[in-house]
PDB file of N, CA and C in Angstrom:
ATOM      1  N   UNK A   1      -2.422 -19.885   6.426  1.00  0.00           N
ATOM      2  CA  UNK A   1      -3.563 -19.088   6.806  1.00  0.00           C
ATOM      3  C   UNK A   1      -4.833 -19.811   6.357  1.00  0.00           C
ATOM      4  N   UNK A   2      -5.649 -19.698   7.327  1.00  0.00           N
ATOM      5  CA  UNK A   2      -6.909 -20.584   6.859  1.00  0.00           C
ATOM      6  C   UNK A   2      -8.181 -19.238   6.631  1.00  0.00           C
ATOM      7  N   UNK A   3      -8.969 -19.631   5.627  1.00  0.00           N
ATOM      8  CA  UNK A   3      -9.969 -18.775   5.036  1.00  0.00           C
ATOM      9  C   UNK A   3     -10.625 -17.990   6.355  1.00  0.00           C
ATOM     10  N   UNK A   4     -10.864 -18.290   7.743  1.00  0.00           N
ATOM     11  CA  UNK A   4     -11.830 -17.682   8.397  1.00  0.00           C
ATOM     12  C   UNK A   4     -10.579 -16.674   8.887  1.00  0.00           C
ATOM     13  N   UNK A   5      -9.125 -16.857   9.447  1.00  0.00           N
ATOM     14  CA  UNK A   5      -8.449 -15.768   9.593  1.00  0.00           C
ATOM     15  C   UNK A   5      -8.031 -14.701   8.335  1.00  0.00           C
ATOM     16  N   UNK A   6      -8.358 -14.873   7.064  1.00  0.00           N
ATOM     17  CA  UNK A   6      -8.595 -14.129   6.062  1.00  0.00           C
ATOM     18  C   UNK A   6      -9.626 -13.280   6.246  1.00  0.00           C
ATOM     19  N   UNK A   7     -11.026 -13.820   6.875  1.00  0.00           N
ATOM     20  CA  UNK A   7     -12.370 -12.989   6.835  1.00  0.00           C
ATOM     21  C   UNK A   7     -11.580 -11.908   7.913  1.00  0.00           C
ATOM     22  N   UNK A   8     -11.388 -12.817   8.986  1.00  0.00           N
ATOM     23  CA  UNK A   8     -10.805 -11.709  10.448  1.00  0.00           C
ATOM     24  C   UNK A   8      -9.745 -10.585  10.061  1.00  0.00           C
ATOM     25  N   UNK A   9      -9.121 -10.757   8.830  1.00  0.00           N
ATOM     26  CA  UNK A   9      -8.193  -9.820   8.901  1.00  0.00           C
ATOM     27  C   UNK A   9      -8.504  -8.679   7.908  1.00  0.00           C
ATOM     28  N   UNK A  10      -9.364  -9.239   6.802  1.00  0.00           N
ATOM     29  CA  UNK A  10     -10.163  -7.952   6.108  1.00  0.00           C
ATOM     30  C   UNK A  10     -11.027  -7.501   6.564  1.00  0.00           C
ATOM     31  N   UNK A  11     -11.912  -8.161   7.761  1.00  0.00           N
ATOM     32  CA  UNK A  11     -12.450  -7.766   8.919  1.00  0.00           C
ATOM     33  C   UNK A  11     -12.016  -6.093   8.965  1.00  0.00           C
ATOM     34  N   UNK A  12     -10.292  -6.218   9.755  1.00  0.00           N
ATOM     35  CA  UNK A  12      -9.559  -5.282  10.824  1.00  0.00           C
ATOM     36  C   UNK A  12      -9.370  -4.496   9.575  1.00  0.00           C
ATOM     37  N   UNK A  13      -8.817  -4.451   8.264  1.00  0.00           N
ATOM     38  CA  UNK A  13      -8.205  -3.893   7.590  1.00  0.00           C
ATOM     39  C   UNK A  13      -6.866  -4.043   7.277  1.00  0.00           C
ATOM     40  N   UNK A  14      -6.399  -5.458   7.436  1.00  0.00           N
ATOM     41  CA  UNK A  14      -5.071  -5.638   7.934  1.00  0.00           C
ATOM     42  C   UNK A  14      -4.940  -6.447   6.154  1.00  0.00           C
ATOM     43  N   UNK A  15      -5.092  -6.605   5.510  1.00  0.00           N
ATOM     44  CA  UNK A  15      -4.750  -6.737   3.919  1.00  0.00           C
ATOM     45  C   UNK A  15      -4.583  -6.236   3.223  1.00  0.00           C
ATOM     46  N   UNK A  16      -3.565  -5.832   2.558  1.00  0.00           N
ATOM     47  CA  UNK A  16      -2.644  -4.465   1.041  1.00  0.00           C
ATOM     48  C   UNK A  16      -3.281  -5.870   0.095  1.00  0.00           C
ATOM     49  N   UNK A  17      -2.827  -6.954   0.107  1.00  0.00           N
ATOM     50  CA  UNK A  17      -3.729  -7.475  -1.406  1.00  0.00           C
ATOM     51  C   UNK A  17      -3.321  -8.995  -1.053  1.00  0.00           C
ATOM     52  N   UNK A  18      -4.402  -9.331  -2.727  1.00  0.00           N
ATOM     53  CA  UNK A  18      -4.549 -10.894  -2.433  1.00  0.00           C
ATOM     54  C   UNK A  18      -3.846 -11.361  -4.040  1.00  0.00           C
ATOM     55  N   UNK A  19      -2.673 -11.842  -3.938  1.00  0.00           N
ATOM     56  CA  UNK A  19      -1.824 -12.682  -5.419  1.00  0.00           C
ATOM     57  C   UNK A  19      -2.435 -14.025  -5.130  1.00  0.00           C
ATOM     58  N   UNK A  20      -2.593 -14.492  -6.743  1.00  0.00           N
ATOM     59  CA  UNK A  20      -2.515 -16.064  -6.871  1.00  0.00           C
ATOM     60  C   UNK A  20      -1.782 -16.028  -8.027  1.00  0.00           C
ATOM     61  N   UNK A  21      -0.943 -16.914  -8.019  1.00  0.00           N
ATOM     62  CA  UNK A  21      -0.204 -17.255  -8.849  1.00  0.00           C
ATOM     63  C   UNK A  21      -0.294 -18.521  -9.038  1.00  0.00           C
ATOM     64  N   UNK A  22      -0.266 -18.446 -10.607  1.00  0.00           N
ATOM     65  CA  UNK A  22      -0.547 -19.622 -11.390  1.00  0.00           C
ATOM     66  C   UNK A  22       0.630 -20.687 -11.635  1.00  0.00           C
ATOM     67  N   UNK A  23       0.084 -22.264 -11.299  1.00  0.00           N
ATOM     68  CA  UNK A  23       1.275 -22.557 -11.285  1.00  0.00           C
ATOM     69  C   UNK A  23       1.034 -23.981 -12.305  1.00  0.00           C
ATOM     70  N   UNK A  24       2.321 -24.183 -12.986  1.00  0.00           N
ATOM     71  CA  UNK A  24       2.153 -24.885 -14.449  1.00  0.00           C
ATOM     72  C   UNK A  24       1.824 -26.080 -13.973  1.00  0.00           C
ATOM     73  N   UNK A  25       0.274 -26.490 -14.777  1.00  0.00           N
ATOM     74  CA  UNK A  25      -0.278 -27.990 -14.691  1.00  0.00           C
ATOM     75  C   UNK A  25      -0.189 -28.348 -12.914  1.00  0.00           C
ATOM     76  N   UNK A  26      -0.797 -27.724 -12.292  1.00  0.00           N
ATOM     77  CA  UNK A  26      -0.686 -27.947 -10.560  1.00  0.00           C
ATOM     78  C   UNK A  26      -1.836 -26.765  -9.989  1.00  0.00           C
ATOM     79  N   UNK A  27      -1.744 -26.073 -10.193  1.00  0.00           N
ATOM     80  CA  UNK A  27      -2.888 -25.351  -9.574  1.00  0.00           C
ATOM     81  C   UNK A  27      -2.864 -24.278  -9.258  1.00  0.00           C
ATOM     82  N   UNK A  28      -3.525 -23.511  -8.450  1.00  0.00           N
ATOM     83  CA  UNK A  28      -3.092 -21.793  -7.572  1.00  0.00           C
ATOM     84  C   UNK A  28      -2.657 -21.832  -6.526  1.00  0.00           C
ATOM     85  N   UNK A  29      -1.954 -21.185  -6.221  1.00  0.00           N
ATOM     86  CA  UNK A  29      -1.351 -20.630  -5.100  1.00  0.00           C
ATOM     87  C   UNK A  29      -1.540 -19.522  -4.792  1.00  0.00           C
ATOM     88  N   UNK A  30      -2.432 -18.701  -3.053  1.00  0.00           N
ATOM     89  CA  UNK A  30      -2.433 -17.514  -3.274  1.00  0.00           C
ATOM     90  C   UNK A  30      -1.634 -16.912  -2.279  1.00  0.00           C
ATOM     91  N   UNK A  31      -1.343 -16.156  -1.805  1.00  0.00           N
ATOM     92  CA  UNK A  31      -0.683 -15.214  -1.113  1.00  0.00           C
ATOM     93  C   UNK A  31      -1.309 -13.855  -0.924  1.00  0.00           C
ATOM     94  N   UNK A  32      -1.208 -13.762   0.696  1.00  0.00           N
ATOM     95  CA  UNK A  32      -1.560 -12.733   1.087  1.00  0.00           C
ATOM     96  C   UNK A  32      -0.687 -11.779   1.896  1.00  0.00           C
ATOM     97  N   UNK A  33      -0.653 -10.343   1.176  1.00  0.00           N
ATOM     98  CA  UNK A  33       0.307  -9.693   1.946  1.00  0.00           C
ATOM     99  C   UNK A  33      -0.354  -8.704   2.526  1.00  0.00           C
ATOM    100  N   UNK A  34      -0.194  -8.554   3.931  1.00  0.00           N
ATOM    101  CA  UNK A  34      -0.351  -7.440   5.142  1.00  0.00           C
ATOM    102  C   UNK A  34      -0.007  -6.110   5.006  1.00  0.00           C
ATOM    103  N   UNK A  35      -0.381  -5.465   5.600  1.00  0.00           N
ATOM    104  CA  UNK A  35      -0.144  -3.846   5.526  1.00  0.00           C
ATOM    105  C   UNK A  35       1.088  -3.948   5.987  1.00  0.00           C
ATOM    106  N   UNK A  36       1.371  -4.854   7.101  1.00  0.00           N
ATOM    107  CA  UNK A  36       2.924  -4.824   7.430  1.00  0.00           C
ATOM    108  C   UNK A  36       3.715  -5.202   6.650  1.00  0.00           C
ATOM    109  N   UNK A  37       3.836  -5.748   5.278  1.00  0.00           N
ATOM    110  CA  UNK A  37       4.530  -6.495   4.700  1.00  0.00           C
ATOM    111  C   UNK A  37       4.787  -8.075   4.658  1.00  0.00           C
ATOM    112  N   UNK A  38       4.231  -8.659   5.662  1.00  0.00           N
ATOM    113  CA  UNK A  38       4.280  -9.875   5.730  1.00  0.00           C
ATOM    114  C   UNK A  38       3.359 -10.874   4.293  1.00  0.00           C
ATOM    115  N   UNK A  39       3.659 -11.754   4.097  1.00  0.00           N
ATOM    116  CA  UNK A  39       2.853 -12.827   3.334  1.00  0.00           C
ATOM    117  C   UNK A  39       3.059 -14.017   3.676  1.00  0.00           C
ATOM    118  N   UNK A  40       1.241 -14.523   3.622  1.00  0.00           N
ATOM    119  CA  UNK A  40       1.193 -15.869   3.962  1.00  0.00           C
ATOM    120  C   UNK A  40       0.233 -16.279   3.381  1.00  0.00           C
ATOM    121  N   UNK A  41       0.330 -17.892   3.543  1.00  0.00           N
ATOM    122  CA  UNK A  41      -0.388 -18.581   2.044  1.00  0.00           C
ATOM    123  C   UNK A  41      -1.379 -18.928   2.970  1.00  0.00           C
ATOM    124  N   UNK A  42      -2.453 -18.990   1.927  1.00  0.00           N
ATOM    125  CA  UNK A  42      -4.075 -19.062   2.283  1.00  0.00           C
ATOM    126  C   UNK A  42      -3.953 -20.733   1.846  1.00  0.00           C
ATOM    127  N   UNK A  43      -4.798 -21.419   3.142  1.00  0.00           N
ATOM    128  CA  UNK A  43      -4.897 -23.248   2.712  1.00  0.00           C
ATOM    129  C   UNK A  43      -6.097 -23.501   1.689  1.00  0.00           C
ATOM    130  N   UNK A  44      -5.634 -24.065   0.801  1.00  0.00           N
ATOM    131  CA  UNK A  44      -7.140 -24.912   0.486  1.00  0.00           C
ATOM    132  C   UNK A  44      -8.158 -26.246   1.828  1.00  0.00           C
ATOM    133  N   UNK A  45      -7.021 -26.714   1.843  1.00  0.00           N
ATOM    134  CA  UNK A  45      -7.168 -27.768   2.668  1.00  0.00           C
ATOM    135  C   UNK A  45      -6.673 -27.502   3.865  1.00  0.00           C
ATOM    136  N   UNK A  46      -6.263 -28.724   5.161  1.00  0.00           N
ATOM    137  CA  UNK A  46      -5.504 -28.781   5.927  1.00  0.00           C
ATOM    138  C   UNK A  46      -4.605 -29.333   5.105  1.00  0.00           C
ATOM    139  N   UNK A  47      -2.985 -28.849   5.846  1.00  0.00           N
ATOM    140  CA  UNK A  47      -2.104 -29.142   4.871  1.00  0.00           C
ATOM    141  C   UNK A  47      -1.394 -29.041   3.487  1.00  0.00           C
ATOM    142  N   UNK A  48      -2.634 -28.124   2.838  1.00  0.00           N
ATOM    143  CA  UNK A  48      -2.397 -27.953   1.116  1.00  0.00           C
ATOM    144  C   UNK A  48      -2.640 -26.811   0.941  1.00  0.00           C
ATOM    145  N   UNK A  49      -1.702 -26.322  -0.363  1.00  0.00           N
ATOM    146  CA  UNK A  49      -1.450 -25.059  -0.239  1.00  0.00           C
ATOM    147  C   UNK A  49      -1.741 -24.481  -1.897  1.00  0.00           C
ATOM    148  N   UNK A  50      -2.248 -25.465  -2.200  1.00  0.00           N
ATOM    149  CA  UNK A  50      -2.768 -25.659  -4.234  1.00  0.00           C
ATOM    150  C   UNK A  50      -4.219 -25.487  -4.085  1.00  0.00           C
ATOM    151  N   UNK A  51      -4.424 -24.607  -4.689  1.00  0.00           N
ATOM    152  CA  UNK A  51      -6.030 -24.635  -4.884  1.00  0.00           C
ATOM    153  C   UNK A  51      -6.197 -25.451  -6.524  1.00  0.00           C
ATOM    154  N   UNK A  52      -6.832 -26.164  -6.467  1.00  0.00           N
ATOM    155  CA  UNK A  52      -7.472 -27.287  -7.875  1.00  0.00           C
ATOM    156  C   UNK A  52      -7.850 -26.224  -9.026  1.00  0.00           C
ATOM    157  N   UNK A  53      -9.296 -25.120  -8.614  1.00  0.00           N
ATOM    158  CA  UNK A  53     -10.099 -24.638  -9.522  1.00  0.00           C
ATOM    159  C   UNK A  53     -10.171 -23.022  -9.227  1.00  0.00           C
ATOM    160  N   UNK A  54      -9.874 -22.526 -10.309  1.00  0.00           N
ATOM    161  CA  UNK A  54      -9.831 -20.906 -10.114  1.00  0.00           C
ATOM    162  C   UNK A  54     -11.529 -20.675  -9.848  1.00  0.00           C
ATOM    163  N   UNK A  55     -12.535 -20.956 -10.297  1.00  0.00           N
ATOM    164  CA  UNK A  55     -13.782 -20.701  -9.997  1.00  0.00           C
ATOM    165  C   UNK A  55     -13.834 -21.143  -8.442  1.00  0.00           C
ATOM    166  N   UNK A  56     -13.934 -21.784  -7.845  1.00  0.00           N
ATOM    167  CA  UNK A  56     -13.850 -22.150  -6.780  1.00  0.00           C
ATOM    168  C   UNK A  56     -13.055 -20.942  -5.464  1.00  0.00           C
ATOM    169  N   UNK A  57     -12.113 -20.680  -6.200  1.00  0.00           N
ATOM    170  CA  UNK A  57     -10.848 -20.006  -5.659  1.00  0.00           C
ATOM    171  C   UNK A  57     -11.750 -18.729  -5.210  1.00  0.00           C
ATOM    172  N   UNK A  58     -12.117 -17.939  -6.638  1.00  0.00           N
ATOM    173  CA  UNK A  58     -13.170 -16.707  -6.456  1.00  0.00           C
ATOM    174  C   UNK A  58     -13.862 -16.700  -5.371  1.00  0.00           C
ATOM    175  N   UNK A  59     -14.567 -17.871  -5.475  1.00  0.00           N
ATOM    176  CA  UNK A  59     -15.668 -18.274  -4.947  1.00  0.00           C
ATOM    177  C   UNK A  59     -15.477 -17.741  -3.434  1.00  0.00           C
ATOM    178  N   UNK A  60     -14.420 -18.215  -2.782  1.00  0.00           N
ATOM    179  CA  UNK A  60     -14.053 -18.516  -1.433  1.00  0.00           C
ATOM    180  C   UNK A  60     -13.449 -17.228  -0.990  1.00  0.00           C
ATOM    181  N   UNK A  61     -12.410 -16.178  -2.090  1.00  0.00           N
ATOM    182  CA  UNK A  61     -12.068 -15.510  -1.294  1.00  0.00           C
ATOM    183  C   UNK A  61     -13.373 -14.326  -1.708  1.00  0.00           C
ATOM    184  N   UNK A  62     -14.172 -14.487  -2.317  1.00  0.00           N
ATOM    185  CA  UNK A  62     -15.354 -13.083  -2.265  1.00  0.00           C
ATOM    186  C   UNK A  62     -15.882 -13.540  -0.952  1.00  0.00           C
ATOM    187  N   UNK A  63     -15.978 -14.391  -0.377  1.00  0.00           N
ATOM    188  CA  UNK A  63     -16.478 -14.794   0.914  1.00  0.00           C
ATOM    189  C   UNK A  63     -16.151 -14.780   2.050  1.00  0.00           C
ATOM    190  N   UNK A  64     -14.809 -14.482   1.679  1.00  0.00           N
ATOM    191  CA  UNK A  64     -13.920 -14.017   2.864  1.00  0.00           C
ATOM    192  C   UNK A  64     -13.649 -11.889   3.170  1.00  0.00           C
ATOM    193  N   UNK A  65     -14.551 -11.798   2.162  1.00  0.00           N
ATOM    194  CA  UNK A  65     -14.589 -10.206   1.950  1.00  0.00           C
ATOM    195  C   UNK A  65     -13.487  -9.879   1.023  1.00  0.00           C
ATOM    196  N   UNK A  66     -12.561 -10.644   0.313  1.00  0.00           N
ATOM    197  CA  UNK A  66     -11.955  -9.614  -0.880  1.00  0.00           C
ATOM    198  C   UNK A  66     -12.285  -9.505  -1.832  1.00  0.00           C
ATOM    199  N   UNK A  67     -12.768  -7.954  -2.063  1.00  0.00           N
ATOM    200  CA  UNK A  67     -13.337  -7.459  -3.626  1.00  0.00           C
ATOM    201  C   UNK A  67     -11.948  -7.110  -4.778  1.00  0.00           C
ATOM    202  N   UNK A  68     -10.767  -7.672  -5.155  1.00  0.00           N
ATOM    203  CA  UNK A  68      -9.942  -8.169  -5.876  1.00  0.00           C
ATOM    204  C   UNK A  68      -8.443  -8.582  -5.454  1.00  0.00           C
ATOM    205  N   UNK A  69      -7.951  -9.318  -6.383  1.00  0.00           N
ATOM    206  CA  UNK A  69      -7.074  -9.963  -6.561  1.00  0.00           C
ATOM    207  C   UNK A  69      -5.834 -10.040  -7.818  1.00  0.00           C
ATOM    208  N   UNK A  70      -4.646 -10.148  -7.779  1.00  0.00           N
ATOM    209  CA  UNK A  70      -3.614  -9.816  -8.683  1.00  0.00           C
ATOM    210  C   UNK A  70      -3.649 -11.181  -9.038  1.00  0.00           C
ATOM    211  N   UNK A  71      -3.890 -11.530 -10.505  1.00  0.00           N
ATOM    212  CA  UNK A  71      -3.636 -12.603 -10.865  1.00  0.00           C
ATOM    213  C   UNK A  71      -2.050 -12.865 -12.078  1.00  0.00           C
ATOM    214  N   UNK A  72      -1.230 -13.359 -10.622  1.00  0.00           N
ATOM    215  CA  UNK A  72       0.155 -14.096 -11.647  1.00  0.00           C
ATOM    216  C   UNK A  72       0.731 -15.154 -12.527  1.00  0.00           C
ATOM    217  N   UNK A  73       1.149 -14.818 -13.072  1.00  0.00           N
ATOM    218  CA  UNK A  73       1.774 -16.280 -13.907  1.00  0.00           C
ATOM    219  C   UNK A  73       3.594 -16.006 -14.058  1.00  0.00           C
ATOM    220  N   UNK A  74       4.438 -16.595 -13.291  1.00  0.00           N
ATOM    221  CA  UNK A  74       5.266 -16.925 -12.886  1.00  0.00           C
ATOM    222  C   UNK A  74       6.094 -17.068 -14.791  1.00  0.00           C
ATOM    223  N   UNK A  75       5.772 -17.856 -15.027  1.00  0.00           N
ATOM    224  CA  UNK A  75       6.475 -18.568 -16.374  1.00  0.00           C
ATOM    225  C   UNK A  75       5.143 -17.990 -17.505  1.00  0.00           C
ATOM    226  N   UNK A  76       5.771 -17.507 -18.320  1.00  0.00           N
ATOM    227  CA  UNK A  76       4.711 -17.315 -19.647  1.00  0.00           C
ATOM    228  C   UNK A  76       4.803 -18.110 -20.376  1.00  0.00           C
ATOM    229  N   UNK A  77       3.878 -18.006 -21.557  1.00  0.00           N
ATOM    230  CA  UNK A  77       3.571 -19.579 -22.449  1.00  0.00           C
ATOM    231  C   UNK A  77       5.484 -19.640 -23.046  1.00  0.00           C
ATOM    232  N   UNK A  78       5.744 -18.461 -23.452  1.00  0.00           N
ATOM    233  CA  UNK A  78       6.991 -18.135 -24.332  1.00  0.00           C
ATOM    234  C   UNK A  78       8.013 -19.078 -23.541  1.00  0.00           C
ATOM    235  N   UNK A  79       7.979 -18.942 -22.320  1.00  0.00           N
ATOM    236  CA  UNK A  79       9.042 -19.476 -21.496  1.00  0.00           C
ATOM    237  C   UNK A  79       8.878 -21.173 -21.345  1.00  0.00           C
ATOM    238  N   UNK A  80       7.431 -21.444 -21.394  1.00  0.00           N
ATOM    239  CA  UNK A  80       7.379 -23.005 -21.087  1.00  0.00           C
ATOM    240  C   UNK A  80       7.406 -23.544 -22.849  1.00  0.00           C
ATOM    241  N   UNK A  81       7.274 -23.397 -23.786  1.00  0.00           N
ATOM    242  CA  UNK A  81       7.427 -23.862 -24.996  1.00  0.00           C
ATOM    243  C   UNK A  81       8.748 -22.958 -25.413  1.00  0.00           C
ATOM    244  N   UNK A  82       9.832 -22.828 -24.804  1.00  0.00           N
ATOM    245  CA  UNK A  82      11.425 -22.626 -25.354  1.00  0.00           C
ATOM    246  C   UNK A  82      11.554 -21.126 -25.758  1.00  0.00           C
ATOM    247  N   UNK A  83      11.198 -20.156 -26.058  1.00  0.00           N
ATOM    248  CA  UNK A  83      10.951 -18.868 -26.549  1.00  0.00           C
ATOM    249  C   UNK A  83      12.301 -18.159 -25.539  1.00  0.00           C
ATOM    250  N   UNK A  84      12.738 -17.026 -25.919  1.00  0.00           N
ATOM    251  CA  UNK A  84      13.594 -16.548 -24.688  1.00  0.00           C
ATOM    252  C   UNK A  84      12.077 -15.953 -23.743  1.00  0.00           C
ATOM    253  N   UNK A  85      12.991 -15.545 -22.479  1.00  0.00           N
ATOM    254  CA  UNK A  85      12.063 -14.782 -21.784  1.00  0.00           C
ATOM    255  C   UNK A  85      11.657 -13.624 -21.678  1.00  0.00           C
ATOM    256  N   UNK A  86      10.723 -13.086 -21.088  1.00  0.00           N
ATOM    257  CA  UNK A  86      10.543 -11.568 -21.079  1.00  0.00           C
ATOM    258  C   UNK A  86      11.679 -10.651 -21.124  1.00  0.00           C
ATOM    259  N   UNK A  87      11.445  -9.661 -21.451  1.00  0.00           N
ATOM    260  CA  UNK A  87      12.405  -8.363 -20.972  1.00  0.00           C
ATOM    261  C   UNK A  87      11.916  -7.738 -19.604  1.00  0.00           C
ATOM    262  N   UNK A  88      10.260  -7.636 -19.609  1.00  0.00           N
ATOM    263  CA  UNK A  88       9.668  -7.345 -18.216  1.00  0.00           C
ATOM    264  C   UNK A  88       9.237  -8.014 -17.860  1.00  0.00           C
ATOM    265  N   UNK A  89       8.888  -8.257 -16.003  1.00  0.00           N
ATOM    266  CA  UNK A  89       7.801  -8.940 -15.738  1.00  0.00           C
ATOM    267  C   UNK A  89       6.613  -8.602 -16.000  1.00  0.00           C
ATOM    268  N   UNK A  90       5.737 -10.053 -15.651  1.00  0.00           N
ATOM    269  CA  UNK A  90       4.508  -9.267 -16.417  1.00  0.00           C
ATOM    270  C   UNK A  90       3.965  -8.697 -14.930  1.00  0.00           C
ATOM    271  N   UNK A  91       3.421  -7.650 -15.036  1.00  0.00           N
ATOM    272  CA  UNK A  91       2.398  -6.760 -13.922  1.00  0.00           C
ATOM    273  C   UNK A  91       1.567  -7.585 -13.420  1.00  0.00           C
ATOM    274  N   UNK A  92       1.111  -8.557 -14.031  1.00  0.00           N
ATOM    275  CA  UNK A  92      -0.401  -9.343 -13.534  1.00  0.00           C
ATOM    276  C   UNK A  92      -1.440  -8.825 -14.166  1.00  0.00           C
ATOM    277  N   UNK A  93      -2.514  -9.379 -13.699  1.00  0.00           N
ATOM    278  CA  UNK A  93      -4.243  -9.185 -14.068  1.00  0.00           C
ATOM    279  C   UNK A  93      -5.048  -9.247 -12.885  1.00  0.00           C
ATOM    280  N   UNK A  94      -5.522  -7.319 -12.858  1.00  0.00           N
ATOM    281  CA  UNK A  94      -6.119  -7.318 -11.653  1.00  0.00           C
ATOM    282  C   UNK A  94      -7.863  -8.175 -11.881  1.00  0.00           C
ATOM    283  N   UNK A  95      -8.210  -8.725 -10.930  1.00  0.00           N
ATOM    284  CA  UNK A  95      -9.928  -9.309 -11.437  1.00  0.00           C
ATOM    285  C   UNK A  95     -10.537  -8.588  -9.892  1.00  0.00           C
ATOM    286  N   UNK A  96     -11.838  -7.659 -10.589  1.00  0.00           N
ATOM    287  CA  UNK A  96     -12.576  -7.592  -9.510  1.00  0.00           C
ATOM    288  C   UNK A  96     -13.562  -8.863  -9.308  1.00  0.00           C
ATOM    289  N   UNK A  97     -13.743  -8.842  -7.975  1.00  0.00           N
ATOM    290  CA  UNK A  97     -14.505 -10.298  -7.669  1.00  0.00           C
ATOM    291  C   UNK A  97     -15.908  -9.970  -6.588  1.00  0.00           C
ATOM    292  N   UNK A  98     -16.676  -8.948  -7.352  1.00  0.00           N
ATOM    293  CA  UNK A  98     -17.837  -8.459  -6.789  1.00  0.00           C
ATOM    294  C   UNK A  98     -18.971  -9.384  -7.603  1.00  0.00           C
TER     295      UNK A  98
END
């Protein structure tokens, strides 16, 4: 999905929410899921699917009209330095981006 069919679809109303998930030493990844259930990844680039800079990231989707976003982290610190893992997942961190 490229950023201007993001504007078009919060446009219509056609977005339940916007995840990025954090991904170790590589970058964001976001995902967008539809009222229908569908998800699809928003490009940085042509071809690329890593966003570099979370400021940046903001940047682009407040511009595309979304006022927030679920921010994930896949692996917690516990899990990448040997710790056992959660008992729960974590919920995320909602950020408003007004």
């Amino acid at each position: 999905m490229k950023p201007w069919q993001l504007s078009v679809a919060v446009l219509f109303g056609r977005v339940r929410r916007v995840e990025v998930l954090t991904l170790r030493c590589c970058g964001y990844k976001v995902q967008v899921i539809s009222r229908a259930g569908r998800v699809r990844t928003l490009e940085y680039a042509p071809g690329r699917q890593l966003w570099p800079g979370l400021a940046m990231l903001k940047a682009r989707l407040r511009g595309c009209g979304i006022r927030q976003m679920l921010l994930l982290q896949p692996e917690s610190h516990d899990e990448i330095i040997g710790r056992p893992v959660l008992l729960e997942p974590d919920p995320g961190l909602r950020i408003m981006l007004r």
